[in-house]
Structure formats: structure tokens, C-alpha cells
Protein backbone atom coordinates (compact mmCIF):
# COMPACT_ATOMS: atom_id res chain seq x y z
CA UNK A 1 65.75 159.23 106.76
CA UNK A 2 69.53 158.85 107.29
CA UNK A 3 71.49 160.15 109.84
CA UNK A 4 72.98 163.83 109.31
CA UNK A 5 76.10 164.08 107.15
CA UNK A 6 78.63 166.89 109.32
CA UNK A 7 81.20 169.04 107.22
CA UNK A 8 83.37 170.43 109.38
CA UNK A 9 86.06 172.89 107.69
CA UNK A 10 88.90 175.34 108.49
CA UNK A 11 89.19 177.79 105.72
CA UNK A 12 92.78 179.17 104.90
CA UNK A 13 94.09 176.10 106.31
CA UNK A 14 98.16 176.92 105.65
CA UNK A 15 97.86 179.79 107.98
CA UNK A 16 95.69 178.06 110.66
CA UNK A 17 98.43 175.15 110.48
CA UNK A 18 101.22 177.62 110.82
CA UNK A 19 99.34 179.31 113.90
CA UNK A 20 99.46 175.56 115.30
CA UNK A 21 103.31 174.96 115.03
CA UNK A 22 103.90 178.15 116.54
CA UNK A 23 101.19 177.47 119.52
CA UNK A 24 100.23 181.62 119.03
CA UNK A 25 96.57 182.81 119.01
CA UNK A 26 97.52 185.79 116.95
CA UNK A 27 99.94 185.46 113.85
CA UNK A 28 99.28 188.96 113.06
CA UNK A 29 99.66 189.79 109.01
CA UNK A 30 100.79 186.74 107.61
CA UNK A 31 99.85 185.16 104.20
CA UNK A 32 101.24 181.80 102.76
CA UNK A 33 101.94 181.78 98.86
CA UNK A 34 101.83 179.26 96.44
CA UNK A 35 103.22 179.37 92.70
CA UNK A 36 103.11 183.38 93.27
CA UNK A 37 99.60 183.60 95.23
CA UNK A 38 97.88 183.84 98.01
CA UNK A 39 97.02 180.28 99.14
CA UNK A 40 95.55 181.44 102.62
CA UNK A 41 95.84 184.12 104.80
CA UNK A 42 95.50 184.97 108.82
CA UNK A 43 92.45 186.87 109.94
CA UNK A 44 94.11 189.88 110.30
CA UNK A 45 95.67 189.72 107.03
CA UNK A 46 92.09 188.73 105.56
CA UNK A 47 90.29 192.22 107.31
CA UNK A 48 93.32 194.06 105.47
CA UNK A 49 91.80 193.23 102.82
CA UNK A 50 93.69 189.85 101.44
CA UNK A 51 92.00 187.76 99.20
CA UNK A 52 93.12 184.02 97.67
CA UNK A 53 94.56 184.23 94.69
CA UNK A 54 96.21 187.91 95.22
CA UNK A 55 99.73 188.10 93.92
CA UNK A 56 102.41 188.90 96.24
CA UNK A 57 102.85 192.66 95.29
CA UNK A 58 99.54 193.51 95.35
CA UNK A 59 99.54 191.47 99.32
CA UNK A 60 102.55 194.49 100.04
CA UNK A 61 100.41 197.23 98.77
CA UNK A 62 97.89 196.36 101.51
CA UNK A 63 100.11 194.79 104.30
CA UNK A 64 103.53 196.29 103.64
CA UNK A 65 104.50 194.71 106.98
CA UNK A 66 103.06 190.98 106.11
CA UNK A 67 104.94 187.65 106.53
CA UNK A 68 105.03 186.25 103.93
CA UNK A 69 105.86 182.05 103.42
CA UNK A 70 105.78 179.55 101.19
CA UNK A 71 103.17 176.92 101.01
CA UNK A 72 103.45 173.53 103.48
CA UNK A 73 101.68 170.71 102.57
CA UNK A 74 103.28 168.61 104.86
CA UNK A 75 102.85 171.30 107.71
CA UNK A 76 98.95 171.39 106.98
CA UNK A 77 99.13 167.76 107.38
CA UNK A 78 100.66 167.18 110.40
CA UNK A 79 98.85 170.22 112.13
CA UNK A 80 95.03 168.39 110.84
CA UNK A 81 95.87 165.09 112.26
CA UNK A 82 94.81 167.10 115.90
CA UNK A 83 91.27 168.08 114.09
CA UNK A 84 91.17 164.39 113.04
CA UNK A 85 91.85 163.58 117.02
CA UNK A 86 89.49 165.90 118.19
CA UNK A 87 86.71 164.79 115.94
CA UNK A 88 87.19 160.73 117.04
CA UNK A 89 86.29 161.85 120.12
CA UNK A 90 82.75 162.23 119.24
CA UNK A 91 82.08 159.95 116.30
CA UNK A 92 84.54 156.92 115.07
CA UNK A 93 83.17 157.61 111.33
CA UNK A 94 85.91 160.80 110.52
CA UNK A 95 86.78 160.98 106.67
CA UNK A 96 89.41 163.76 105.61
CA UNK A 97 89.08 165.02 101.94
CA UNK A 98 92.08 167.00 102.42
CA UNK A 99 93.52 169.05 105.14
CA UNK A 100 91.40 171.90 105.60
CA UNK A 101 87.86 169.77 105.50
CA UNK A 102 86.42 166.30 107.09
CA UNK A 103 83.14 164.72 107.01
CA UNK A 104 81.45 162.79 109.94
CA UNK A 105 78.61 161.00 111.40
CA UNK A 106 77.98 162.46 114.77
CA UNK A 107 76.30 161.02 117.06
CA UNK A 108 76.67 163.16 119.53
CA UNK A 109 75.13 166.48 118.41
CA UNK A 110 76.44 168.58 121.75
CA UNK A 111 79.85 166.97 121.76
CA UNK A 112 80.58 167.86 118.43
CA UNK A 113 79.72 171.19 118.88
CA UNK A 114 82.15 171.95 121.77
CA UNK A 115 84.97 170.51 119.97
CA UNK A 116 83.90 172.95 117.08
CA UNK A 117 84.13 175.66 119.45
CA UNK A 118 87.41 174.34 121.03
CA UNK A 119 89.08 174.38 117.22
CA UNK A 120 87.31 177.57 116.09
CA UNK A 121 86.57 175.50 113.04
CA UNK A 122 83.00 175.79 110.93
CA UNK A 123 80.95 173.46 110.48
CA UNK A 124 77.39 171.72 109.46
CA UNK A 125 74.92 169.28 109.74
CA UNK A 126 72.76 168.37 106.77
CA UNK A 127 71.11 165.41 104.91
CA UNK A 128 73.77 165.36 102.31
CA UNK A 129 77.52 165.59 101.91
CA UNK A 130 77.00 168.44 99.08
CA UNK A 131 74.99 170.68 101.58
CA UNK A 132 76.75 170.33 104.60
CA UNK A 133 79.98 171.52 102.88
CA UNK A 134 78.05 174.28 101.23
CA UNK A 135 76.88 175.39 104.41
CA UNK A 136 79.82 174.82 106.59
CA UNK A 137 80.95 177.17 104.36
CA UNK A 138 78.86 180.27 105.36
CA UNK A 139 78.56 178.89 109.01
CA UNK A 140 80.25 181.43 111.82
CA UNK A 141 83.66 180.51 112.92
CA UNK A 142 83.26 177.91 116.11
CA UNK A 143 79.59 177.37 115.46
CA UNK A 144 77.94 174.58 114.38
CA UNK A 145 75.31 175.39 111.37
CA UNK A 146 71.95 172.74 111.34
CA UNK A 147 69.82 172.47 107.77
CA UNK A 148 67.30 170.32 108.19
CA UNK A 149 65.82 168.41 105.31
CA UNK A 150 62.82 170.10 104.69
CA UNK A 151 65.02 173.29 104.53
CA UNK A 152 67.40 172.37 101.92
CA UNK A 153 65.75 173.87 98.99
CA UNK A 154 65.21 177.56 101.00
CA UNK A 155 69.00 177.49 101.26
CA UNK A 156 70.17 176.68 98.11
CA UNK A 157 67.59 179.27 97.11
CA UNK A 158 69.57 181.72 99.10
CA UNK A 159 72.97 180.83 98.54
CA UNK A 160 74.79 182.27 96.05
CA UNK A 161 76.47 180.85 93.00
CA UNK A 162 79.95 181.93 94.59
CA UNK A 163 79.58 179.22 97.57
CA UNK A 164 80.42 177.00 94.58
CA UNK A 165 84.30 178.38 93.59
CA UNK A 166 84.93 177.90 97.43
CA UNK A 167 83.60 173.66 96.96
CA UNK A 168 84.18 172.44 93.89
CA UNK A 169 84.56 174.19 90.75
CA UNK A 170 86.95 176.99 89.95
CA UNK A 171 85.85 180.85 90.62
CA UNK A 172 85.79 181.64 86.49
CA UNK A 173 83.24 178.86 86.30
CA UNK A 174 81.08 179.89 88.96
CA UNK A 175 81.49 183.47 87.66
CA UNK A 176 80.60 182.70 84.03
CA UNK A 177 77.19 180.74 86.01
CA UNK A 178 76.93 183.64 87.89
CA UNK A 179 76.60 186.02 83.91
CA UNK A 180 74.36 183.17 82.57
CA UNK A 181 71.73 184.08 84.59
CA UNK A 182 72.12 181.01 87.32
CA UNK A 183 72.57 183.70 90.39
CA UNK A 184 71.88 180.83 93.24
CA UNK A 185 73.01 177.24 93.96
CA UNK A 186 69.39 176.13 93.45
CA UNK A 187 69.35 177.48 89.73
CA UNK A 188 72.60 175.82 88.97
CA UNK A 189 70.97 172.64 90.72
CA UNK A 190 68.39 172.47 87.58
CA UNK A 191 70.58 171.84 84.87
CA UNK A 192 71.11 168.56 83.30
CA UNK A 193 74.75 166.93 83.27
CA UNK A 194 74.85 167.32 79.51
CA UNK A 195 74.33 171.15 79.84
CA UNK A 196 77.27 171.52 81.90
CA UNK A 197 79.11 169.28 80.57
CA UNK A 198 78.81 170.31 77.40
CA UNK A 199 79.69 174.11 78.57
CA UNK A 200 81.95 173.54 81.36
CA UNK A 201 83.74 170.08 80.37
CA UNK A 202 85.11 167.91 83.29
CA UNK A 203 84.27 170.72 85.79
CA UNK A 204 80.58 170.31 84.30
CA UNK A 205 80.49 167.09 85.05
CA UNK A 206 82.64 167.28 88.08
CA UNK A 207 79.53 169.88 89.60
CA UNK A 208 76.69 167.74 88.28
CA UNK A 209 78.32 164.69 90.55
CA UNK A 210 78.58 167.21 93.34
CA UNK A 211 74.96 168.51 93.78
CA UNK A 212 72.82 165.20 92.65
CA UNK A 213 75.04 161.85 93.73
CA UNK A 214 74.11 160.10 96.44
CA UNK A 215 76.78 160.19 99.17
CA UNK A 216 78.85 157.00 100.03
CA UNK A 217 79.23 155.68 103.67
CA UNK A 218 81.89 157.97 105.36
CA UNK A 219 84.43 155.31 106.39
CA UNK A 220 85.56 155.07 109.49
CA UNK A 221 88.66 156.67 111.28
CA UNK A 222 91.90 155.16 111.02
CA UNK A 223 94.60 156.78 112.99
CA UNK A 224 98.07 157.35 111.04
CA UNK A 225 100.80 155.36 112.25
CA UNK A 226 102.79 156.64 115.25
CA UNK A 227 105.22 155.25 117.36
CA UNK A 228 103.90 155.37 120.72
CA UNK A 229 106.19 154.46 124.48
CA UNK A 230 104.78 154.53 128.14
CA UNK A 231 105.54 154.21 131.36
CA UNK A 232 103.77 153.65 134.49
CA UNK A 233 104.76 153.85 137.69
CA UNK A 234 104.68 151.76 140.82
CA UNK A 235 103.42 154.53 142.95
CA UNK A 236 102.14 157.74 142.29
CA UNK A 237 104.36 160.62 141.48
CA UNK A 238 104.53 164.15 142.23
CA UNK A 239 107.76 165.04 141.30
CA UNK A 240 108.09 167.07 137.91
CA UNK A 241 112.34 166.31 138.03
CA UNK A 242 111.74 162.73 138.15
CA UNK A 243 109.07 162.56 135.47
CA UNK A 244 110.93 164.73 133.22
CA UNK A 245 113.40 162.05 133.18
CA UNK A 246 111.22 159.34 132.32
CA UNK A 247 110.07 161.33 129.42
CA UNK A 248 113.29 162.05 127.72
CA UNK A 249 114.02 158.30 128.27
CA UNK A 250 111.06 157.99 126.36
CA UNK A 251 111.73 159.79 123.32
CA UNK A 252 114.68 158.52 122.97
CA UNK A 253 113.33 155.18 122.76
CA UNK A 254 111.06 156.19 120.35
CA UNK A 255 113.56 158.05 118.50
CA UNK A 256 115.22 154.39 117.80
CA UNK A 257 112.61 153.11 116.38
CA UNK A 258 111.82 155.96 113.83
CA UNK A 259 114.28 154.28 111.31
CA UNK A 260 115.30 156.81 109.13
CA UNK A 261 111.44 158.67 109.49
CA UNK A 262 110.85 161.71 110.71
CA UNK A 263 108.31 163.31 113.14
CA UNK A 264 106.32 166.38 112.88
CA UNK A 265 104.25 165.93 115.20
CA UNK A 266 104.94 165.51 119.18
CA UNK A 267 102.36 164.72 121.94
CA UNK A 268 102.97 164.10 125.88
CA UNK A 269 100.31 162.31 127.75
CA UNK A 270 100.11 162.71 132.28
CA UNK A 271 97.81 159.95 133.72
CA UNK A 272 96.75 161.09 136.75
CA UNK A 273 94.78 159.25 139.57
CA UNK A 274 90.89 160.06 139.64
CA UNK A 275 91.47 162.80 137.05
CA UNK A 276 91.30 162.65 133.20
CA UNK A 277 94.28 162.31 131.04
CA UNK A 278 96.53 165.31 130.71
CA UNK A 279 97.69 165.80 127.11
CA UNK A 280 99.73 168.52 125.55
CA UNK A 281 100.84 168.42 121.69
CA UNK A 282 102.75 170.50 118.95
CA UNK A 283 103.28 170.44 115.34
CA UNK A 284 106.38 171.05 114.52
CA UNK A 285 107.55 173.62 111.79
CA UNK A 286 110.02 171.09 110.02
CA UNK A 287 110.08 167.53 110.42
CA UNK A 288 112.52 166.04 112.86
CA UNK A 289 114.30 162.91 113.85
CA UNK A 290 117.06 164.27 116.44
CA UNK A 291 116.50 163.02 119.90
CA UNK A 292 117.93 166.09 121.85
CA UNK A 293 115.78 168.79 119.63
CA UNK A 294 112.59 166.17 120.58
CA UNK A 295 113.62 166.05 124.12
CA UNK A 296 113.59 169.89 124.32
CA UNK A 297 110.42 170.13 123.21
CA UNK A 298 108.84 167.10 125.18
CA UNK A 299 109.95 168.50 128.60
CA UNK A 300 108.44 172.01 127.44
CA UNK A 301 104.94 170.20 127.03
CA UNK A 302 105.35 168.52 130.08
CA UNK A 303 105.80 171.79 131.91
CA UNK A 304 102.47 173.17 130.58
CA UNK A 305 100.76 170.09 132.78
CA UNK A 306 102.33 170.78 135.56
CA UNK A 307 99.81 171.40 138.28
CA UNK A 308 99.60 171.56 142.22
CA UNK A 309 98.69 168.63 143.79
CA UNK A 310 99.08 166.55 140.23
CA UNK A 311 99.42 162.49 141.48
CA UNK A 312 100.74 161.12 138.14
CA UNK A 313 100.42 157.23 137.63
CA UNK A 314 101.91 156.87 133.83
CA UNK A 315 103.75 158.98 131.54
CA UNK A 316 103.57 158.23 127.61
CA UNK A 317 105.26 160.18 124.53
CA UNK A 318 103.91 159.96 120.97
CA UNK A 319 105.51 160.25 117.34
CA UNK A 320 102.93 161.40 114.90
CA UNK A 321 103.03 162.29 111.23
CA UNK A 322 105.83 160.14 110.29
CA UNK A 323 107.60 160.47 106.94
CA UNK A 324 110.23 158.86 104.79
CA UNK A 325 112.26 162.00 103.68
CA UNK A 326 113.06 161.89 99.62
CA UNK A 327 115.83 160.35 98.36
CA UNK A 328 117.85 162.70 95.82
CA UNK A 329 119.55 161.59 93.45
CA UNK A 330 123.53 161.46 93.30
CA UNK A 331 125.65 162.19 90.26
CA UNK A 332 126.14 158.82 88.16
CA UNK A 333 129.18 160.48 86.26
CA UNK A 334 132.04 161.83 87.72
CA UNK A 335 132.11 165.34 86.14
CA UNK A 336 134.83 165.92 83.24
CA UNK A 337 137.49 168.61 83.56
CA UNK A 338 137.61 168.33 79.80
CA UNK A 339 133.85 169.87 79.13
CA UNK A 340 134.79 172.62 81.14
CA UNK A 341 137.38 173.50 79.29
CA UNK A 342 135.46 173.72 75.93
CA UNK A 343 133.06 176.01 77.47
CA UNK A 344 135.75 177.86 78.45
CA UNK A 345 136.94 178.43 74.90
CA UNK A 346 133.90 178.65 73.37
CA UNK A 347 132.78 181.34 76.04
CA UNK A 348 135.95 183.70 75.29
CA UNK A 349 135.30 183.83 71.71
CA UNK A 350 131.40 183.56 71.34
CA UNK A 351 130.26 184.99 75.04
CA UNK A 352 126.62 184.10 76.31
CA UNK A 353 126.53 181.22 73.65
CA UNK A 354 126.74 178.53 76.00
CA UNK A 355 123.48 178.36 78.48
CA UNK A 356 122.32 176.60 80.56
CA UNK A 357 119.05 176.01 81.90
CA UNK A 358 117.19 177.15 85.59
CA UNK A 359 114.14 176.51 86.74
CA UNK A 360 111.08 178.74 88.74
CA UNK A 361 109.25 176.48 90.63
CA UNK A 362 106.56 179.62 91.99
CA UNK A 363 105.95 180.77 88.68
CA UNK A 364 102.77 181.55 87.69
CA UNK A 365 102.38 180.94 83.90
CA UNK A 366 104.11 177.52 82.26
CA UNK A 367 106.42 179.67 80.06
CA UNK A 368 108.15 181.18 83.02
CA UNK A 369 109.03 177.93 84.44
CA UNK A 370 112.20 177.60 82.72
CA UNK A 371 114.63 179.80 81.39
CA UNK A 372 118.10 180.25 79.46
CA UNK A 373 120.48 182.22 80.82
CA UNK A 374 124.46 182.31 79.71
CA UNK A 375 127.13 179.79 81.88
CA UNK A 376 129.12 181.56 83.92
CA UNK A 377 132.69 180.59 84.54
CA UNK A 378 135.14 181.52 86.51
């Protein structure tokens, strides 16, 4: 037998990466939206009674003092690349499916399951990659959940058809399972590919692959890029002042070299003599590539190292979750003072015939994406 496959998975991700950026334990009622619903929500916006997929109005009628902000995929990106850290530590075999959930092979059972703790993530061991994320699923938050082979078929005995809509399929096709008669995971297990497929289409198949393919390798871990400077000193150092100096040096070195990236991720790294590397990092709410704002924020993580007695030896900075903002597109025409006047005309003797067209990009239904509405001119 194989070595254990581990899920380990953060569930309402958006709000867990927003608690990150903002370094607070507590965000209090806050949901992020996307297209019109609930795409996650903090805890205490969850025991209110917040659900995915809620609309916005009905999040009010619970919380009427919630935050409320837009999806971040970028955010949730930057903000996992810490989990992906954290995990590389104990195992180099780390494979992100997306922000929110990673797959290893640990081979260090105990290690894995204090950094689990130290992210408050949940996670699970199991023979397959199907299980473990079914499990990690119903695991307690910080714990780290163990199904052992022979235990398999109890659990997905057990587990509800539900734990599906929250892996793989959408929550009307685990519902309609769910009115079918197939009440467990292990029911749904017994059906042939050309059942679902031929009742559920691609999401048939799509679940048939889920629960009976045999898992591929999990690949090993490949940090993103980052641009990384150091420095080490000729004798120890005790002095914060002097360090501090070094450091925004440091990022502004490595603010050269972003050419024309951005960061949104910052990380400050103490080497200390006969003590193990100090390291403090942030995600940052919007992606950056000013030296001063970077600065600011470096010296701030250096202060929370800042210890009696510290002998510091090195001092290194690192740029993580670089991007290459979007270009947008200029005008190609230079605009014509002579259209303007025909709407003009036309508008003072047929008014609202001329519109124009605007766009909804949270809408929920395809119809309300776009919409007419008369030019206005001054």
C-alpha cells in the first residue's frame, strides 16, 4: 500500500485571505461577494447564519452591520502562497488545486499536524485523493482527520451526499442525488459512469472520475518566483536603527528589479546566531510596486522581531506574488466633434433615441449583464 494522500483545505478562503492582509484574528461580520453572492464568509458572519450562495440583501437581513467586499482572486492568491510555505516545511511534494485546497505527501505525520494547527486549516489523511478531500471536509478546524484504508467504506457509508456540492459537483446535482434515493457518498459510489452521465452530463462524468480514478503522483513544490536581497554582516548586530537601514536599502534594491511587476506579498527574514530564523510576512490588500509604501511596511515587520538580547548575523527582504498588471487599451481614434453633434440633434427632436450601452459585471443572470439606457449630453 501507498503512502497516505493529505488534503489539507481552508473553507471560505476570500475571507480567511482578507483576515491575512489585515494580520487581525477577528474580522468580525464580513462576507465577500461574487456576481451578487456570497462567495465566503468570516466565522462570525457564518454563526449569523450566512450561507454561500446568499444574495446580498438577504446577508443585510441577518447582519445589517456586515462588511461587505467584492471577490479577490488575486488576494486569495497571494495570501495561500504562506499555506504553500508552511506545508514545504514538512513534505517537498505540495500540489495546489486552487487557493483554498492542496494535496501532499507527508512524511512527517506530527509535523504536519502542528502546522495544521498553526493555520487553523482542516485537513486529512487517506489512501486516496477523493477521500482525503471528502474528509478534510468534515474534519474540525486545526485538526488533522486520519481514515485508514480498511475504514474507507464505513465513511462513505456515513457521509452524506451533500459532502459532494462542497468537492466537486454543484449543490442542485447533489440535491437531485440526494431525491433519487442515493442519501450517502457510498450509494452514489455504485453507479456506473453511463448512469451519471447520462443523467447528469459532464458533471456525471466529472463525479464518476472523482470517486473511482486512480490518483496521479502529486508533483512536487515549486516556489513562485520572487525577487529575493540579503545582507550579512561582518559582526553581529544588536542595533534595531542600524538594521532598519539595511532593510529599506534592501527593498529598494529589490524594488529595481521588479520591472514594471508588482508585489503583494512582503516577507522580512532576522538570522540570528544559535537561534532559528526570525521571519515575519504580510499580504498585502492591493498589489504594490512603490518603494516608500514597501519600506513602511518592511520596517513594521521588522519591529515585530525585535527581541532583547537578539544578535542578528544577516538581514534578507523578499518580493512574493509578482504580477504583470493589465495593459488597457488606448483609444485608436481621436474622438469626432462632428458625432457629437448629430446626437445632439437627434436627441432634441427624438429624446432617449440614441443609447448607448453599460455593462453589470456582478450580475447574476446573463440578461442583466448589459443594458440600454438613453445618451446623455450636456
Amino acid at each position: 500500500m501507498g503512502m497516505d494522500v493529505g488534503c489539507v483545505h481552508i473553507p471560505h478562503v476570500g475571507a480567511w485571505a482578507i483576515r491575512e492582509c489585515e494580520g487581525q484574528d477577528d474580522l468580525g461580520e464580513l462576507v465577500v461577494v461574487e456576481s451578487g453572492r456570497v462567495a465566503s464568509a468570516s466565522v462570525a458572519a457564518q454563526s449569523a447564519g450566512v450561507e454561500r450562495g446568499m444574495t446580498t440583501a438577504r446577508v443585510r437581513t441577518l447582519c445589517p452591520d456586515v462588511t461587505v467586499r467584492p471577490r479577490d482572486p488575486a488576494l486569495e492568491a497571494a495570501a495561500w502562497q504562506r499555506v504553500e510555505a508552511r506545508l514545504n516545511e514538512v513534505t517537498p511534494y505540495v500540489e495546489t488545486e486552487s487557493p483554498g485546497r492542496a494535496f501532499v505527501r507527508p512524511h512527517r505525520r506530527a509535523r504536519l499536524a502542528e502546522v495544521i494547527d498553526d493555520l487553523g486549516a482542516r485537513a486529512a489523511l487517506a489512501p486516496s485523493r477523493s477521500v482525503a478531500q471528502l474528509a478534510a471536509g468534515k474534519a474540525i478546524r486545526g485538526e488533522l482527520l486520519k481514515i485508514d484504508a480498511e475504514h474507507v467504506t464505513s465513511f462513505l457509508r456515513r457521509l452524506p451526499v451533500g459532502a459532494l456540492a462542497e468537492a466537486v459537483v454543484p449543490a442542485d446535482v447533489a440535491e437531485q442525488l440526494a431525491l433519487f434515493g442515493y442519501g450517502t457518498v457510498h450509494a452514489v459510489r455504485a453507479l456506473s459512469k453511463r448512469h451519471l452521465t447520462a443523467q447528469f452530463g459532464d458533471d456525471g462524468a466529472c463525479l464518476h472520475a472523482f470517486l473511482h480514478d486512480d490518483d496521479p503522483p502529486i508533483s512536487a513544490y515549486v516556489p513562485p518566483p520572487s525577487i529575493c536581497e540579503s545582507y550579512t554582516f561582518e559582526h553581529t548586530h544588536d542595533e534595531p536603527g542600524r538594521i532598519e537601514t539595511i532593510l529599506v536599502e534592501l527593498v529598494q534594491d529589490a524594488v529595481k528589479r521588479l520591472e514594471r511587476r508588482t508585489t503583494q506579498r512582503l516577507t522580512v527574514r532576522l538570522e540570528e546566531r544559535n537561534r532559528q530564523t526570525q521571519t515575519a510576512a504580510r499580504t498585502l490588500r492591493e498589489p504594490k510596486e512603490d518603494a516608500g509604501d514597501l519600506a513602511g511596511l518592511a520596517s513594521t515587520l521588522l519591529h515585530t522581531l525585535v527581541h532583547d538580547g537578539m544578535r542578528v548575523s544577516a538581514v534578507s527582504v523578499e518580493l512574493g506574488a509578482l504580477a504583470t498588471p493589465a495593459g488597457r487599451q488606448g483609444r485608436l481614434f481621436n474622438e469626432r466633434p462632428g458625432v457629437r453633434k448629430v446626437i445632439e440633434a437627434v436627441e432634441q427632436r427624438y429624446p432617449g433615441a440614441v443609447q448607448r450601452v453599460v455593462t453589470e459585471a456582478a450580475a447574476i443572470f446573463d440578461e442583466d449583464r448589459y443594458d440600454f439606457v438613453p445618451v446623455r449630453t450636456a
